[in-house]
C-alpha atoms as a PDB file:
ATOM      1  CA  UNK A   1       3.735  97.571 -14.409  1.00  0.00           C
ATOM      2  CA  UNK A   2       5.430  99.532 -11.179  1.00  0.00           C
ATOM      3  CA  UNK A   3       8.916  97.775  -9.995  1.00  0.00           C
ATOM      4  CA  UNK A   4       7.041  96.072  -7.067  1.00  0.00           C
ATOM      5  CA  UNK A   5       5.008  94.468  -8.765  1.00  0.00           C
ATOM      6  CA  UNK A   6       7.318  93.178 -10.994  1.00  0.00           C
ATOM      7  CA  UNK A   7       9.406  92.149  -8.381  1.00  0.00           C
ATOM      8  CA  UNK A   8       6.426  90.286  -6.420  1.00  0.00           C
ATOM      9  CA  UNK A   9       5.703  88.147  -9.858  1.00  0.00           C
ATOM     10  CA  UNK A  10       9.589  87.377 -10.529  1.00  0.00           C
ATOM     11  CA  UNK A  11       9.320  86.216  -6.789  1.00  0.00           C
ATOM     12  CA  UNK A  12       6.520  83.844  -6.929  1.00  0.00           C
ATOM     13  CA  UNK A  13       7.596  82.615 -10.288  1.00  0.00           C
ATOM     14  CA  UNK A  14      10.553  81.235  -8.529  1.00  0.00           C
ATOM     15  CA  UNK A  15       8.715  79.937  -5.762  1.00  0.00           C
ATOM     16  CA  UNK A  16       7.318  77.794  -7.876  1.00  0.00           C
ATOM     17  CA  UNK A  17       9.756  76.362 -10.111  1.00  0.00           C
ATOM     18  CA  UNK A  18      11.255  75.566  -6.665  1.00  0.00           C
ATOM     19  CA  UNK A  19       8.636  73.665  -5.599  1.00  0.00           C
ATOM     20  CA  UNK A  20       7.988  72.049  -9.243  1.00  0.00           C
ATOM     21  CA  UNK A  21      11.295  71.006  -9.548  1.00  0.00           C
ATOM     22  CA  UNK A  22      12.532  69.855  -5.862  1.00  0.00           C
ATOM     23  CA  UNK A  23       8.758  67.435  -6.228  1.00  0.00           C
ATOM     24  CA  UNK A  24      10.930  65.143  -8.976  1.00  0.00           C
ATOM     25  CA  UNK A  25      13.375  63.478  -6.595  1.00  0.00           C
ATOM     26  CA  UNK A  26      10.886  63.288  -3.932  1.00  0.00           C
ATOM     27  CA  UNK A  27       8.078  61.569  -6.904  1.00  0.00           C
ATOM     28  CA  UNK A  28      10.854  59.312  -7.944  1.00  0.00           C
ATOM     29  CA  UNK A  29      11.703  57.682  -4.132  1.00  0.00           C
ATOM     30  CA  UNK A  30       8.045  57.142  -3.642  1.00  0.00           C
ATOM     31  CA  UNK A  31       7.765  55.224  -6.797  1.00  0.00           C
ATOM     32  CA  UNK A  32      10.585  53.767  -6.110  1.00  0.00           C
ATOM     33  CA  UNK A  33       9.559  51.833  -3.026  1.00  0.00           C
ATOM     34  CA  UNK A  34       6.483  50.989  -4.301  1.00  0.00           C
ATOM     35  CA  UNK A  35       7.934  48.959  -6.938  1.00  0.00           C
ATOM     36  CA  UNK A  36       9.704  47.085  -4.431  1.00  0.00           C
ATOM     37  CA  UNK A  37       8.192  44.195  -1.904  1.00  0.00           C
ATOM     38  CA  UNK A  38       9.496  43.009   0.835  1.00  0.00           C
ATOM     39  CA  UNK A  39       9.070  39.159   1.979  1.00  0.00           C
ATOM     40  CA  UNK A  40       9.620  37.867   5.415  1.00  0.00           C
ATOM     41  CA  UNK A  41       9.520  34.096   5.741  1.00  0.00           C
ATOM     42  CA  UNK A  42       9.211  32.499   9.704  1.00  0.00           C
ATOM     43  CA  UNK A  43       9.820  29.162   9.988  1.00  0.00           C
ATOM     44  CA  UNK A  44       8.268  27.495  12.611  1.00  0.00           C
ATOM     45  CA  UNK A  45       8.157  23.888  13.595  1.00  0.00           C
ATOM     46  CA  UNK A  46       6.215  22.206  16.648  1.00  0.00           C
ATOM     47  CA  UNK A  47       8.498  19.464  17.859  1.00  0.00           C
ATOM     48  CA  UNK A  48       6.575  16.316  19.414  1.00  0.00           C
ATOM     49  CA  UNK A  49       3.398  17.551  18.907  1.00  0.00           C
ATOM     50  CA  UNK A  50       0.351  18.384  16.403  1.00  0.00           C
ATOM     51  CA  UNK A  51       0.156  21.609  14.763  1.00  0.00           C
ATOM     52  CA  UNK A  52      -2.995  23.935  15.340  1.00  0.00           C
ATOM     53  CA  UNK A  53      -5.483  23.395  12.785  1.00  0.00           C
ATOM     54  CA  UNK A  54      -6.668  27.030  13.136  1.00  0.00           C
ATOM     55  CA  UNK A  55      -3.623  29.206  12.107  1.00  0.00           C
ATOM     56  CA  UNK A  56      -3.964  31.036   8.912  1.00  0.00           C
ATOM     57  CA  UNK A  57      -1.361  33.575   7.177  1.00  0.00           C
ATOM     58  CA  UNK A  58      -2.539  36.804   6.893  1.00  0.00           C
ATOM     59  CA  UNK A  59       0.644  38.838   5.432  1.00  0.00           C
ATOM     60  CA  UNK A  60       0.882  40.647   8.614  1.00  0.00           C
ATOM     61  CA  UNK A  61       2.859  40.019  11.352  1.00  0.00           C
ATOM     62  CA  UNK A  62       1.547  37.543  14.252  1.00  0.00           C
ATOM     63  CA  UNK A  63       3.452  37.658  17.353  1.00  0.00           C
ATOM     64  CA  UNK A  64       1.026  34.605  18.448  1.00  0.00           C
ATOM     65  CA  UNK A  65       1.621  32.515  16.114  1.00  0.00           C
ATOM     66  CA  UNK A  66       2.984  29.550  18.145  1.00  0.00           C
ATOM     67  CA  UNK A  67       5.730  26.887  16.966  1.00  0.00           C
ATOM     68  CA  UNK A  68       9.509  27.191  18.053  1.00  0.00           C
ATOM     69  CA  UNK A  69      11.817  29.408  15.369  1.00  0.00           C
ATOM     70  CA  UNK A  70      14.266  27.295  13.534  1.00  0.00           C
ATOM     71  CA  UNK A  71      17.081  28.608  12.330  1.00  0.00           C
ATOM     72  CA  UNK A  72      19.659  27.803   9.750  1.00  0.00           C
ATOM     73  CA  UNK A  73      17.089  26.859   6.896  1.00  0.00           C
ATOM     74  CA  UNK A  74      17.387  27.872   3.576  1.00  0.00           C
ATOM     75  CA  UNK A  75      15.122  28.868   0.744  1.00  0.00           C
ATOM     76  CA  UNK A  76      15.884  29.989  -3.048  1.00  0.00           C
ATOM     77  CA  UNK A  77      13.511  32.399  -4.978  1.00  0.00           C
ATOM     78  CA  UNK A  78      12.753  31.847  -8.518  1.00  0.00           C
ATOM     79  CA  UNK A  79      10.916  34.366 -10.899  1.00  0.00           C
ATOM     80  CA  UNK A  80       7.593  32.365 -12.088  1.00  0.00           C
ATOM     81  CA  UNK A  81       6.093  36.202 -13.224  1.00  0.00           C
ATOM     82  CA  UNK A  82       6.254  34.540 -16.892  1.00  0.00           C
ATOM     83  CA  UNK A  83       4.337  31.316 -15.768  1.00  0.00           C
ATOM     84  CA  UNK A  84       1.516  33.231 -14.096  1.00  0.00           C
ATOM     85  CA  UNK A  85       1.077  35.192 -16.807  1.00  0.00           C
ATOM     86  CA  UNK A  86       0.831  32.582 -19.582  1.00  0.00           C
ATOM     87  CA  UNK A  87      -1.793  31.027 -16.915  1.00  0.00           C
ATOM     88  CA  UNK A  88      -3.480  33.482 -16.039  1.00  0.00           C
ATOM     89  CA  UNK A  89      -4.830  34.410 -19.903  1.00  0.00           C
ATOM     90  CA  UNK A  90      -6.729  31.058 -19.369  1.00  0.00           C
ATOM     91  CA  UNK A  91     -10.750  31.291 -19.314  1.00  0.00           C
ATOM     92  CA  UNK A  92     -11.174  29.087 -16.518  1.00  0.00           C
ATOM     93  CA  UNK A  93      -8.262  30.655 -14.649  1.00  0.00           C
ATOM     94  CA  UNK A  94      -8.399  30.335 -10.767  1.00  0.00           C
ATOM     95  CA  UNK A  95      -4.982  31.844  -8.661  1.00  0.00           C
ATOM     96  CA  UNK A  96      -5.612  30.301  -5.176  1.00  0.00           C
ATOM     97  CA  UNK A  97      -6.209  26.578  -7.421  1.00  0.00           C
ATOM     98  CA  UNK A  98      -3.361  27.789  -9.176  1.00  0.00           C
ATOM     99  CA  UNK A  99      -0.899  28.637  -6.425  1.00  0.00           C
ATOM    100  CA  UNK A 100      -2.314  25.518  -4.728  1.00  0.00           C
ATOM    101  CA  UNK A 101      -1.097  22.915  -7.848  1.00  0.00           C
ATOM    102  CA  UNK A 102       2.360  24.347  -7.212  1.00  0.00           C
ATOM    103  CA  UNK A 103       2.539  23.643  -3.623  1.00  0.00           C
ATOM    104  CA  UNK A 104       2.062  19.707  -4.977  1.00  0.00           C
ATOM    105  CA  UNK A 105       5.165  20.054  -7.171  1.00  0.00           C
ATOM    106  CA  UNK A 106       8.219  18.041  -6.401  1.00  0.00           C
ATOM    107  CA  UNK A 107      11.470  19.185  -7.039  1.00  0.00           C
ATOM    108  CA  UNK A 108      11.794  16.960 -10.240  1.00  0.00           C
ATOM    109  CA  UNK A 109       9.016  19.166 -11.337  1.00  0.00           C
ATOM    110  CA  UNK A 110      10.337  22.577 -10.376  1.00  0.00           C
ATOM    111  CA  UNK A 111      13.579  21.990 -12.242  1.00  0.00           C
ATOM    112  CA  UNK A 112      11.331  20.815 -15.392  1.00  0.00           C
ATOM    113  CA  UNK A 113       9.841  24.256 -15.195  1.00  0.00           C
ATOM    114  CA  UNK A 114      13.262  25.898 -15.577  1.00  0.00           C
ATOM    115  CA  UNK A 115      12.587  28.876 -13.618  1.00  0.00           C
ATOM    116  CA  UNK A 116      15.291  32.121 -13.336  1.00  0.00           C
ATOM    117  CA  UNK A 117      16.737  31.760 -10.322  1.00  0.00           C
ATOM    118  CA  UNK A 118      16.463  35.532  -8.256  1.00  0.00           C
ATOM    119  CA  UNK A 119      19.751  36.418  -5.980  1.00  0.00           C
ATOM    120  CA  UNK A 120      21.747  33.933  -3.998  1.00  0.00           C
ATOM    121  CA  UNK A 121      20.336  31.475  -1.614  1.00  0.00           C
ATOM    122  CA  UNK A 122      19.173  32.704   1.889  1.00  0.00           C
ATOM    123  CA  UNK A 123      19.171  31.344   5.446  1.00  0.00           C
ATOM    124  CA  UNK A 124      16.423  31.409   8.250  1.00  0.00           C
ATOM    125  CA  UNK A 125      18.694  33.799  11.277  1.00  0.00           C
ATOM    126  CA  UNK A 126      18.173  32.439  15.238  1.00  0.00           C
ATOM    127  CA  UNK A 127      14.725  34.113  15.060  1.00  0.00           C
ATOM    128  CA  UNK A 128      13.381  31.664  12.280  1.00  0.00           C
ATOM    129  CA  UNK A 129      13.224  34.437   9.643  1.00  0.00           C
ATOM    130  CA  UNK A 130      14.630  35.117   6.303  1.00  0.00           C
ATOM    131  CA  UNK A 131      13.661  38.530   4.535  1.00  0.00           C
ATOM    132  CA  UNK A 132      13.782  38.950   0.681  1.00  0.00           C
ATOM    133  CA  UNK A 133      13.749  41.856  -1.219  1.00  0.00           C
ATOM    134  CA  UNK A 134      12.059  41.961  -4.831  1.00  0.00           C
ATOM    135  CA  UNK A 135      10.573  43.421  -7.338  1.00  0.00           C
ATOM    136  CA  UNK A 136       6.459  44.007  -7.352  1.00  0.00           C
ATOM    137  CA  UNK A 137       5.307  46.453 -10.319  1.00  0.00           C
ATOM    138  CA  UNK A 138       2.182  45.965 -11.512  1.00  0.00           C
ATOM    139  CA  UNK A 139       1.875  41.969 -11.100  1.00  0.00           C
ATOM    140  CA  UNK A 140       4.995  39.422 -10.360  1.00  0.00           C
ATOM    141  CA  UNK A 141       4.467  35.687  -8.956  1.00  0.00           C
ATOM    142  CA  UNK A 142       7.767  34.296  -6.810  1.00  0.00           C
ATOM    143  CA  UNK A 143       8.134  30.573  -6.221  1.00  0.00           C
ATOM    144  CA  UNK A 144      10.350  30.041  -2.715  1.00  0.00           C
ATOM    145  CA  UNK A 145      11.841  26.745  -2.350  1.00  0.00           C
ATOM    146  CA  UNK A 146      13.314  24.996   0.892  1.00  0.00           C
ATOM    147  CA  UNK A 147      16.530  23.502   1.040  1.00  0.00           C
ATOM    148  CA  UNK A 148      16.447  19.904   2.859  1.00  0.00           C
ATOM    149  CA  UNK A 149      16.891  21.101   7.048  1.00  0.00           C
ATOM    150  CA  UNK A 150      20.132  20.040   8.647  1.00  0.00           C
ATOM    151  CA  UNK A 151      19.552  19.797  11.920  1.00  0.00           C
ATOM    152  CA  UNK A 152      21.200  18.321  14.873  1.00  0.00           C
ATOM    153  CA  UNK A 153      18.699  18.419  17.207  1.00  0.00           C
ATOM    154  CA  UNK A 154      15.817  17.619  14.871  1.00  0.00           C
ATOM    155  CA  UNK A 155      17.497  14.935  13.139  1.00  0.00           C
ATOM    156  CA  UNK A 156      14.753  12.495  13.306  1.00  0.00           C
ATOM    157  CA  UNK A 157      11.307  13.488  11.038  1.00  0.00           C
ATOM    158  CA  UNK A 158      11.937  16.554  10.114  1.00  0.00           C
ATOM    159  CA  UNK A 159       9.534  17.935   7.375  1.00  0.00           C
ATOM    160  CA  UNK A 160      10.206  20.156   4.604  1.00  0.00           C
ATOM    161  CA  UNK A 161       8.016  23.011   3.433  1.00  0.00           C
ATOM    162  CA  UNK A 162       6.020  22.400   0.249  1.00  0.00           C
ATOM    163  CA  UNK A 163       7.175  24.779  -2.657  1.00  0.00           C
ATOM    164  CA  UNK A 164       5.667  28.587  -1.705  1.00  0.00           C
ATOM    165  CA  UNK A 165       4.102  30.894  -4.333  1.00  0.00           C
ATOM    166  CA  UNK A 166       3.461  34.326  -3.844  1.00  0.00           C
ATOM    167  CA  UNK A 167       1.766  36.651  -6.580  1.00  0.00           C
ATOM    168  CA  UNK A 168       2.331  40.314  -5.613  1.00  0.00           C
ATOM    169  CA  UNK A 169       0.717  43.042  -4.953  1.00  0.00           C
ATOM    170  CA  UNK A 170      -0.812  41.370  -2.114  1.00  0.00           C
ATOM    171  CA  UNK A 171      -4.042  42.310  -0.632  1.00  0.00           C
ATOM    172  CA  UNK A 172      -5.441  41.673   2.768  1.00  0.00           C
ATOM    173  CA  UNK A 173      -8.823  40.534   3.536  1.00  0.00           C
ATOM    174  CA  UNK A 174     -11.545  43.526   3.182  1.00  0.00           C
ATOM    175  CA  UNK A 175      -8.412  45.738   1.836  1.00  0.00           C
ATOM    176  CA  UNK A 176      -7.702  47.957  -0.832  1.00  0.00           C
ATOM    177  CA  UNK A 177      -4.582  48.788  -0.050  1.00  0.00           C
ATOM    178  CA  UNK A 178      -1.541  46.391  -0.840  1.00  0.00           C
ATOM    179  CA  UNK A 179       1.251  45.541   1.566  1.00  0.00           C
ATOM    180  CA  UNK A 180       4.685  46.513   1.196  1.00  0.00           C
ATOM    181  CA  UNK A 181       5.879  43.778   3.327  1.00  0.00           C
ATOM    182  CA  UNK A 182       4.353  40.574   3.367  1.00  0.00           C
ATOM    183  CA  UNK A 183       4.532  37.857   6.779  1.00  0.00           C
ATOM    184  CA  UNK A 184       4.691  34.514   5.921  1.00  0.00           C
ATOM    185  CA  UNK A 185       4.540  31.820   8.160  1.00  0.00           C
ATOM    186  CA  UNK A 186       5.541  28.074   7.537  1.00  0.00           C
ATOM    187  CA  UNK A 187       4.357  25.558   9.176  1.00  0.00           C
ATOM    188  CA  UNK A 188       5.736  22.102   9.658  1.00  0.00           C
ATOM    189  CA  UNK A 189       6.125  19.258  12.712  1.00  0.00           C
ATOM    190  CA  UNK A 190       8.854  17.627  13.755  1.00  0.00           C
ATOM    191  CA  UNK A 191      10.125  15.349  16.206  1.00  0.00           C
ATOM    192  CA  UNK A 192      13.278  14.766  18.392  1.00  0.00           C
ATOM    193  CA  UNK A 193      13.261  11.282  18.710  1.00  0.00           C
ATOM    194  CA  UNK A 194      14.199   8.399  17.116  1.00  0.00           C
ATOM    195  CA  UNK A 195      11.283   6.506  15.258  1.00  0.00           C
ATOM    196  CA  UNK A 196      10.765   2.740  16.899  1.00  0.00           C
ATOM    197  CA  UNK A 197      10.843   0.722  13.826  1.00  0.00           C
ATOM    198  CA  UNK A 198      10.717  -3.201  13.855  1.00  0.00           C
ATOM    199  CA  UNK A 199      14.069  -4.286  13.583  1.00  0.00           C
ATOM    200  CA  UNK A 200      15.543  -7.449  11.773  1.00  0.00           C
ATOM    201  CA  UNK A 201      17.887  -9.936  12.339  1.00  0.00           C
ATOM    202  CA  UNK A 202      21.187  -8.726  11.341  1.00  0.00           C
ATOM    203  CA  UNK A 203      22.343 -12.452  10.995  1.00  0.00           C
ATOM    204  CA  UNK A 204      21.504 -13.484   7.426  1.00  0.00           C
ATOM    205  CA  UNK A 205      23.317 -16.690   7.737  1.00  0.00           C
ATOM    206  CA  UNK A 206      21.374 -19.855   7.547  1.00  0.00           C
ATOM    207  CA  UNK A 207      21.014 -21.924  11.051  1.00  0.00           C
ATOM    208  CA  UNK A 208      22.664 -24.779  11.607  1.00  0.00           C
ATOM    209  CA  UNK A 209      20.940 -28.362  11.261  1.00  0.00           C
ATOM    210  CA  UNK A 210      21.195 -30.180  14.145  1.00  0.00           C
ATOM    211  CA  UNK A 211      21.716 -33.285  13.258  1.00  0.00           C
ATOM    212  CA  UNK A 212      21.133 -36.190  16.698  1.00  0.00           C
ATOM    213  CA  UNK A 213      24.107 -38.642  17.157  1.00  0.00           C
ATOM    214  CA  UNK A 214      23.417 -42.281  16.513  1.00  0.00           C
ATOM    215  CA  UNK A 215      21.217 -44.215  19.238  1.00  0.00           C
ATOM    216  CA  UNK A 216      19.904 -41.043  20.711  1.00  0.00           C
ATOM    217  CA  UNK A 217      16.113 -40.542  21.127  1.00  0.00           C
ATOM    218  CA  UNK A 218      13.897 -38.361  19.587  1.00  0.00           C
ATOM    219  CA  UNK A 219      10.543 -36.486  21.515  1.00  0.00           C
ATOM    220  CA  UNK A 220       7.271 -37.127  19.518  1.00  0.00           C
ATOM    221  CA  UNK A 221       9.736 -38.325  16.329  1.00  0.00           C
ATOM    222  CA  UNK A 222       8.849 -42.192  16.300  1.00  0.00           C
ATOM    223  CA  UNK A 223      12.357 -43.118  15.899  1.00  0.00           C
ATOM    224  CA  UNK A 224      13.753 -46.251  17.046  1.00  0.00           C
ATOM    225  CA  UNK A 225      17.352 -46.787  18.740  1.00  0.00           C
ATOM    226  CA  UNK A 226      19.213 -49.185  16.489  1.00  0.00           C
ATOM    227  CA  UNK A 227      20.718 -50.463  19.517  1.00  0.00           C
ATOM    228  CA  UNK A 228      17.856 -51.995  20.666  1.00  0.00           C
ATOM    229  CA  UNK A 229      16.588 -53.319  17.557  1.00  0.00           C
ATOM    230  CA  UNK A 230      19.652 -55.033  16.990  1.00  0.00           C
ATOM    231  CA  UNK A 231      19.374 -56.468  20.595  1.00  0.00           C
ATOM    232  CA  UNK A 232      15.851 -57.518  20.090  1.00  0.00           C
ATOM    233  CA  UNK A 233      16.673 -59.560  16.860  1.00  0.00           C
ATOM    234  CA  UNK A 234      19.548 -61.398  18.291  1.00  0.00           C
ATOM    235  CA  UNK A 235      17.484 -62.837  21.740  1.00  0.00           C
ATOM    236  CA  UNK A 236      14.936 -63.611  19.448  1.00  0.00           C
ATOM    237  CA  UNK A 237      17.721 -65.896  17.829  1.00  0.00           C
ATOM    238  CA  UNK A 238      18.912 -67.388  20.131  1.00  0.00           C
ATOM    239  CA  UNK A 239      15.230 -68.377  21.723  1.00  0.00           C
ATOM    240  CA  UNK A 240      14.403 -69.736  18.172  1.00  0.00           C
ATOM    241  CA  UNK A 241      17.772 -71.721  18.173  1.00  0.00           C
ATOM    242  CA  UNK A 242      17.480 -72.895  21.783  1.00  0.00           C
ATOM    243  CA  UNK A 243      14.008 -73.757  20.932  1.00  0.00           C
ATOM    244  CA  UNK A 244      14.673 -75.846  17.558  1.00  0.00           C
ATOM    245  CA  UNK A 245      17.437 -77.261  19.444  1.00  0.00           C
ATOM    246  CA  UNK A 246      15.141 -78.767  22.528  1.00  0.00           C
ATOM    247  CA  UNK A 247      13.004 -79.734  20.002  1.00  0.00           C
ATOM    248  CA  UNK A 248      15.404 -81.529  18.431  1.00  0.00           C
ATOM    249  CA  UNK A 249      16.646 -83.047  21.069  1.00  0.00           C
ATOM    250  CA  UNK A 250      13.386 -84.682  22.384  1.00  0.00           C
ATOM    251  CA  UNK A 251      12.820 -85.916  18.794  1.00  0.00           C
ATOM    252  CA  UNK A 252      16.282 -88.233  18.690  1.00  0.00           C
ATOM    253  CA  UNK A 253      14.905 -89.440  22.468  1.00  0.00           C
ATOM    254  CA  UNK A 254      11.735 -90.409  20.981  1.00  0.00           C
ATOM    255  CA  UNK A 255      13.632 -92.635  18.532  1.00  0.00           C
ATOM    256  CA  UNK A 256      16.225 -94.189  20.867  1.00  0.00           C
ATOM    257  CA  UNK A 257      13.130 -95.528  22.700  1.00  0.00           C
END
């Protein structure tokens, strides 16, 4: 073999190793983001009014969505990968059923379930959104939970979201392909005003019984003023006396004659 060609072989030998070896880090980044998901959560609320009955979540983003943003809500992630898992080697298995039972849970219930909590708890920003960043591999299921809103200006009716579970990778509709970030949007109504409730008596005492002096009259009682009864019984005395008396009288004149 003549020098040149030697050299031409030594030359594309380390072309490529260079190329072999400089494809690991670039290998490694890709995987690396594709184990990783990232969830945005919008919080929306319509104040005063009815939410639209034909808004749907697709995952991606919807700049239409309606509602008005709210901010300063917050939601903690727990790892339910375990729990979907053991329910998912079930026969009669069903996911959307599934993910729709936990949406009924109460928070009694969630703690029963003793999920590992992910990270710290996060906030909703002045845009209504809070963005979480978690693991996806080959299958993982994430449970968000809402904190109770403080709110000054919806202070009155303000409604929680129901407990939120996600089961990655998520496909679209008529997709193959999975999404690396996933939209959610929450929806919830709430008002601004103060609820008109019936309002009770804030005196608990009992009332007072009137009781009506002596001699007065009562309307539509029947009672009779002692007064006058008393009156009434003394002329009718002295008629009968001045009676028996006349009476008595003419009797000693019938004699005398």
């Amino acid at each position: 073999m003549s020098m040149k060609k030697r050299t031409n072989f030594l030359l594309l030998g380390l072309i490529f190793l260079s190329c072999f070896f400089f494809s690991f880090p670039l290998m490694s980044r890709a995987d690396e983001q594709s184990d990783e998901v990232t969830i945005i959560l919008h919080k929306r609320v319509w104040i005063d009014q009815a939410i639209p009955e034909n808004l749907t979540n697709t995952g991606l983003v919807n700049q239409s969505f309606g509602g008005t943003p709210l901010a300063d809500v917050s939601f903690t992630v727990y790892d339910a990968t375990e729990v979907y898992d053991e329910a998912s080697k079930q026969t009669d298995f069903q996911p959307k059923e599934w993910i729709t039972e936990w949406a009924k849970k109460s928070t009694t219930d969630i703690q029963e379930a003793d999920l590992p909590q992910i990270g710290e708890m996060q906030t909703t920003n002045d845009a209504g959104e809070v963005t979480f960043v978690l693991p996806q591999g080959s299958s993982h299921a994430y449970l968000f939970v809402q904190q109770p809103v403080q709110s000054n200006v919806l202070q009155f009716g303000v409604k929680d979201s129901a407990p939120l579970m996600i089961v990655v990778p998520y496909y679209p509709t008529n997709s193959n392909n999975y999404l690396k970030t996933i939209n959610i949007y929450l929806k919830n109504s709430a008002t601004s005003k103060q609820p008109l409730t019936p309002t009770e008596p804030t005196n608990t005492t009992k009332p007072e019984k009137l009781i009506p002096k002596t001699g007065s009259i009562l309307p539509n009682t029947g009672q009779v003023n002692s007064m006058l009864a008393m009156s009434g019984v003394l002329i009718l005395l002295g008629v009968g006396s001045y009676l028996w008396m006349r009476k008595k009288n003419d009797h000693q004149e019938e004699e005398e004659r």
